[in-house]
C-alpha atoms as a PDB file:
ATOM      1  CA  UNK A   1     -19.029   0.228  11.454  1.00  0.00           C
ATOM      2  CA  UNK A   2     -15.678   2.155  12.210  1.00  0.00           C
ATOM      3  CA  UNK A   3     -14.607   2.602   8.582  1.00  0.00           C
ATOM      4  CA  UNK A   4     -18.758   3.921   8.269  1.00  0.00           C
ATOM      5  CA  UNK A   5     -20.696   7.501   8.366  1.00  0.00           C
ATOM      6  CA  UNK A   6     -23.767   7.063  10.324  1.00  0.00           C
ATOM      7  CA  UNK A   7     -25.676   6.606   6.896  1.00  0.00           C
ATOM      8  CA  UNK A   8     -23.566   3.014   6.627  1.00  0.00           C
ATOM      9  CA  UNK A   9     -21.434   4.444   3.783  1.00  0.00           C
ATOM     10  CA  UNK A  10     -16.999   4.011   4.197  1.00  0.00           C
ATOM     11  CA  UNK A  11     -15.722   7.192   4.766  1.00  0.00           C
ATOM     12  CA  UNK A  12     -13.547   8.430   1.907  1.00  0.00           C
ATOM     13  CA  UNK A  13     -10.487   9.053   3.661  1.00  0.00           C
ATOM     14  CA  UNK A  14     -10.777   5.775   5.794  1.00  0.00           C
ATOM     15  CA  UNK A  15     -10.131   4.452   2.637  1.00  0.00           C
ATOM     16  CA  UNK A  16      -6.309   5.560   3.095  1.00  0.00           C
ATOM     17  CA  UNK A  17      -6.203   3.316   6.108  1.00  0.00           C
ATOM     18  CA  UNK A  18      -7.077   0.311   4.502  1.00  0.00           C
ATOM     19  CA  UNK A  19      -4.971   0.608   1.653  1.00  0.00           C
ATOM     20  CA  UNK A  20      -1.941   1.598   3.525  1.00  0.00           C
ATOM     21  CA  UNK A  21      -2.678  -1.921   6.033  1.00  0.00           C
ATOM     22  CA  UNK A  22      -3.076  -3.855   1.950  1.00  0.00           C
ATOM     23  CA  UNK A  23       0.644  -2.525   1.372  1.00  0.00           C
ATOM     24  CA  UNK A  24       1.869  -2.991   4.769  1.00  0.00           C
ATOM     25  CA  UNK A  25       0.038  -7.213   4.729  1.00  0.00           C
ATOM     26  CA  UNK A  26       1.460  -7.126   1.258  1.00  0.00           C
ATOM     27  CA  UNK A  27       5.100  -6.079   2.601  1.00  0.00           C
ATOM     28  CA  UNK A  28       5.067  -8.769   5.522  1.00  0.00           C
ATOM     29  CA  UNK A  29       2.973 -11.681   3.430  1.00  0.00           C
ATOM     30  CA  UNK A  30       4.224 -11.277  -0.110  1.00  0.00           C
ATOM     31  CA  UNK A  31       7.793  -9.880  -0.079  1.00  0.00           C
ATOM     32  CA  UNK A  32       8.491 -11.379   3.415  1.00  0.00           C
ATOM     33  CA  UNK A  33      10.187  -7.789   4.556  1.00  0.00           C
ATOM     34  CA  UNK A  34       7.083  -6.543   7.325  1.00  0.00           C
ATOM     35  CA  UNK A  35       7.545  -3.280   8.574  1.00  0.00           C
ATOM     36  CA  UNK A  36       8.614  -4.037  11.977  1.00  0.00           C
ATOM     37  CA  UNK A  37      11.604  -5.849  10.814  1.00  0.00           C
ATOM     38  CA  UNK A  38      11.927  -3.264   8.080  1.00  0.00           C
ATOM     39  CA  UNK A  39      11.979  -0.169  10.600  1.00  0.00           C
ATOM     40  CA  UNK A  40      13.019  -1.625  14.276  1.00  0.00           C
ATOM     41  CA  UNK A  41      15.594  -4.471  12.511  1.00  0.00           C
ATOM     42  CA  UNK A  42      16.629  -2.661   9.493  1.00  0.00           C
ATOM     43  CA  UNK A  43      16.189   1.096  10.234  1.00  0.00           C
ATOM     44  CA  UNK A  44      14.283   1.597   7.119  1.00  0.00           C
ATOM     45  CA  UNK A  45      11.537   3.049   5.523  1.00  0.00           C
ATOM     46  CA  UNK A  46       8.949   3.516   2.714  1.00  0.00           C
ATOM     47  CA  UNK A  47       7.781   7.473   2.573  1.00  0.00           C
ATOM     48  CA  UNK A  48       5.073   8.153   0.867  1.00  0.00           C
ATOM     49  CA  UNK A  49       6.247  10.824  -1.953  1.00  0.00           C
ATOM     50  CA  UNK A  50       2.999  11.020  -4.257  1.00  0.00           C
ATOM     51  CA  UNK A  51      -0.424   9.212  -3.879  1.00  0.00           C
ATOM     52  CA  UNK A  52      -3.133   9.407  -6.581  1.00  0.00           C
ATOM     53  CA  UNK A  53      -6.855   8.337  -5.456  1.00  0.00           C
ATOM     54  CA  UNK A  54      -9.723   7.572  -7.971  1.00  0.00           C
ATOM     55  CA  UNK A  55     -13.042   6.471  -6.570  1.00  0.00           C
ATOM     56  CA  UNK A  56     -15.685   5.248  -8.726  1.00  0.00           C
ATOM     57  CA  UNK A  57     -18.756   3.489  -5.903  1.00  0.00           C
ATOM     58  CA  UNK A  58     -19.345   3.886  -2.584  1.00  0.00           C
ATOM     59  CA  UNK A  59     -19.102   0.897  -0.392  1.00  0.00           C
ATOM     60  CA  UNK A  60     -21.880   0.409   2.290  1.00  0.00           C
ATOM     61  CA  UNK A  61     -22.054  -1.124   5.625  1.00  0.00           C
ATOM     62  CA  UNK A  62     -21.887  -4.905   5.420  1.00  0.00           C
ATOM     63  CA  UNK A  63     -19.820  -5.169   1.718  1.00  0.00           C
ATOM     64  CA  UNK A  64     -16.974  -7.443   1.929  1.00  0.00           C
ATOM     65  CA  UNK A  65     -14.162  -5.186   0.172  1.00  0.00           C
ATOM     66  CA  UNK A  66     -10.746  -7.307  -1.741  1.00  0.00           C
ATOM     67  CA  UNK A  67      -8.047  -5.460  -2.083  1.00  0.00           C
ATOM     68  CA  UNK A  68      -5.095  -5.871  -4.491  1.00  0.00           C
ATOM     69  CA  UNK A  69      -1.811  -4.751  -4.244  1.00  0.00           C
ATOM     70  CA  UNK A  70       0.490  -4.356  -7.272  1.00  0.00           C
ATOM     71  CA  UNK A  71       4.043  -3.171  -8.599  1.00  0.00           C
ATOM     72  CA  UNK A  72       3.655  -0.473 -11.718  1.00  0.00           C
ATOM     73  CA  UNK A  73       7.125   0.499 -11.520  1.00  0.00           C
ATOM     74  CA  UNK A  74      10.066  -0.293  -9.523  1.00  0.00           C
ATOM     75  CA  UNK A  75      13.358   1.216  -9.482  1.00  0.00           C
ATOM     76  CA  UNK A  76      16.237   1.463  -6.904  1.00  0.00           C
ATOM     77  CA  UNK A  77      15.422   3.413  -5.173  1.00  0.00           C
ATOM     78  CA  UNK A  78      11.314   3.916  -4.938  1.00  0.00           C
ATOM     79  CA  UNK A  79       8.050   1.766  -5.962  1.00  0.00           C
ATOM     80  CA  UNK A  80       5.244   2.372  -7.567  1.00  0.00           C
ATOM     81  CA  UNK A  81       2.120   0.305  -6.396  1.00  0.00           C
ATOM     82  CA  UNK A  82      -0.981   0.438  -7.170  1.00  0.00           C
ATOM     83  CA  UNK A  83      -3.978  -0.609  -4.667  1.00  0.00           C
ATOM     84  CA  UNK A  84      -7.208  -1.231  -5.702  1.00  0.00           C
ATOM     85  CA  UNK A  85     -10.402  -2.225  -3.739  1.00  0.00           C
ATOM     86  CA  UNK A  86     -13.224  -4.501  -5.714  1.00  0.00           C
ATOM     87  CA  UNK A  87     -16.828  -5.555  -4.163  1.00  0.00           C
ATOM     88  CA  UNK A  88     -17.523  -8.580  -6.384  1.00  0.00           C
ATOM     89  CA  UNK A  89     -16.911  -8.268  -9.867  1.00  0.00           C
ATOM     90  CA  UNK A  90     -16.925  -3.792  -9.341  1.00  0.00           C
ATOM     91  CA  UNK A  91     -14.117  -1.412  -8.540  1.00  0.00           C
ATOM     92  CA  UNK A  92     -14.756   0.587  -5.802  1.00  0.00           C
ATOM     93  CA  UNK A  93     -11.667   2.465  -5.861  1.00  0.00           C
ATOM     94  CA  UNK A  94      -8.048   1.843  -6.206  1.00  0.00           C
ATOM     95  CA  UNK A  95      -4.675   4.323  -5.424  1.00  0.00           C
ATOM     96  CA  UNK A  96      -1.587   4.628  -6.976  1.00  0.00           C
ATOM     97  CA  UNK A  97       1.075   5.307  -4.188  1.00  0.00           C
ATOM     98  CA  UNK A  98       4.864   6.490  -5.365  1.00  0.00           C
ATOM     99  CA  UNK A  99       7.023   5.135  -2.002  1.00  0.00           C
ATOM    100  CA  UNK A 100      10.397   5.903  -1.582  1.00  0.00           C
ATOM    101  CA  UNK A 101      13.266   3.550   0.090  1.00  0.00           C
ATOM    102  CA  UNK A 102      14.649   5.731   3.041  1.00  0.00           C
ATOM    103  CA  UNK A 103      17.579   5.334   5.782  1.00  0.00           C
ATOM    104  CA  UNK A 104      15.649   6.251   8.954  1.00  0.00           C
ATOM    105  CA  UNK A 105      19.418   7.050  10.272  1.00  0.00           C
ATOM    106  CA  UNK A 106      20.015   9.474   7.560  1.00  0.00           C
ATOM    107  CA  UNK A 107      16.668  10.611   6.514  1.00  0.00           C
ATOM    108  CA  UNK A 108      17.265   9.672   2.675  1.00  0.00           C
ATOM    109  CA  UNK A 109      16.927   7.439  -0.317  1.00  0.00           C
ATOM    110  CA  UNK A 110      18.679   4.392  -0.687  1.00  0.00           C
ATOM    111  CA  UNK A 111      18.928   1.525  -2.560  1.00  0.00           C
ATOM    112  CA  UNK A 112      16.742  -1.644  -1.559  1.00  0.00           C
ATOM    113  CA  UNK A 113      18.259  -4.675  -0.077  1.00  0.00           C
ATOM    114  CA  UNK A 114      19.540  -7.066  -3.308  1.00  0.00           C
ATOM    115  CA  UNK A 115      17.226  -9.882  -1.777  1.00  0.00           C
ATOM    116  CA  UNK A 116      14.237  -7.391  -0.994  1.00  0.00           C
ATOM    117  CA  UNK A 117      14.570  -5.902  -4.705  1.00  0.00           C
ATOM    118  CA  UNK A 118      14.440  -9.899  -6.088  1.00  0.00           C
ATOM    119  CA  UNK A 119      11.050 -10.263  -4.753  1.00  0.00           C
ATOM    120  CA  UNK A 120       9.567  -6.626  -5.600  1.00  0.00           C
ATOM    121  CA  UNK A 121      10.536  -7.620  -9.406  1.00  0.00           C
ATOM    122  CA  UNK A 122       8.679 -10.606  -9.394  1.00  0.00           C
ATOM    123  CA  UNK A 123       5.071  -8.505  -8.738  1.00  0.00           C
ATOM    124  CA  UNK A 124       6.160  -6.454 -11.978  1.00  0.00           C
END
């Protein structure tokens, strides 16, 4: 009911929410580099630079949403992923989100750790 309107329909912009917790289970499950160790351990961050939304059904009260996280492009320095949300068989929407690789300390881009990189290529 939180991510709802009264009518029972998800809110558009709770929509952001979820797929920013996808990338952020994706970061900790998948790559095995979770945020807290990422920004307490490591001083790190991902900024978002440029996110692109497309939404294509509404999703009502009581629909079990998957969503899927991929890598469209990585480089160095930033990551493209794309994050979609599917109710059955039908896209409900999905987001492209350009994150960059940032020193908290310095407030920049840098390069992502060698072993962190390694797993990032293999969701290519």
């Amino acid at each position: 009911m939180q991510h709802c309107d009264p009518g029972g329909v998800v809110f558009t912009p709770q929509y952001f929410n979820l797929f920013v917790e996808s990338i952020e289970d994706w970061f900790r499950e998948g790559i095995g580099f979770g945020f807290s160790r990422m920004v307490s351990e490591s001083k790190q961050g991902i900024p978002a630079m440029k996110i692109v939304a497309r939404f294509y059904k509404p999703s009502i009260l009581g629909e079990m949403l998957e969503f899927k996280v991929r890598v469209k492009r990585l480089r160095r320095q930033n990551i493209l992923i794309n994050v979609e949300a599917i109710c059955g068989e039908e896209r409900r929407c999905s987001a492209d989100f350009l994150h960059g690789f940032a020193s908290l300390s310095s407030l920049s881009l840098t390069d992502w750790p060698e072993e962190v990189y390694k797993k990032l290529e293999e969701y290519l």
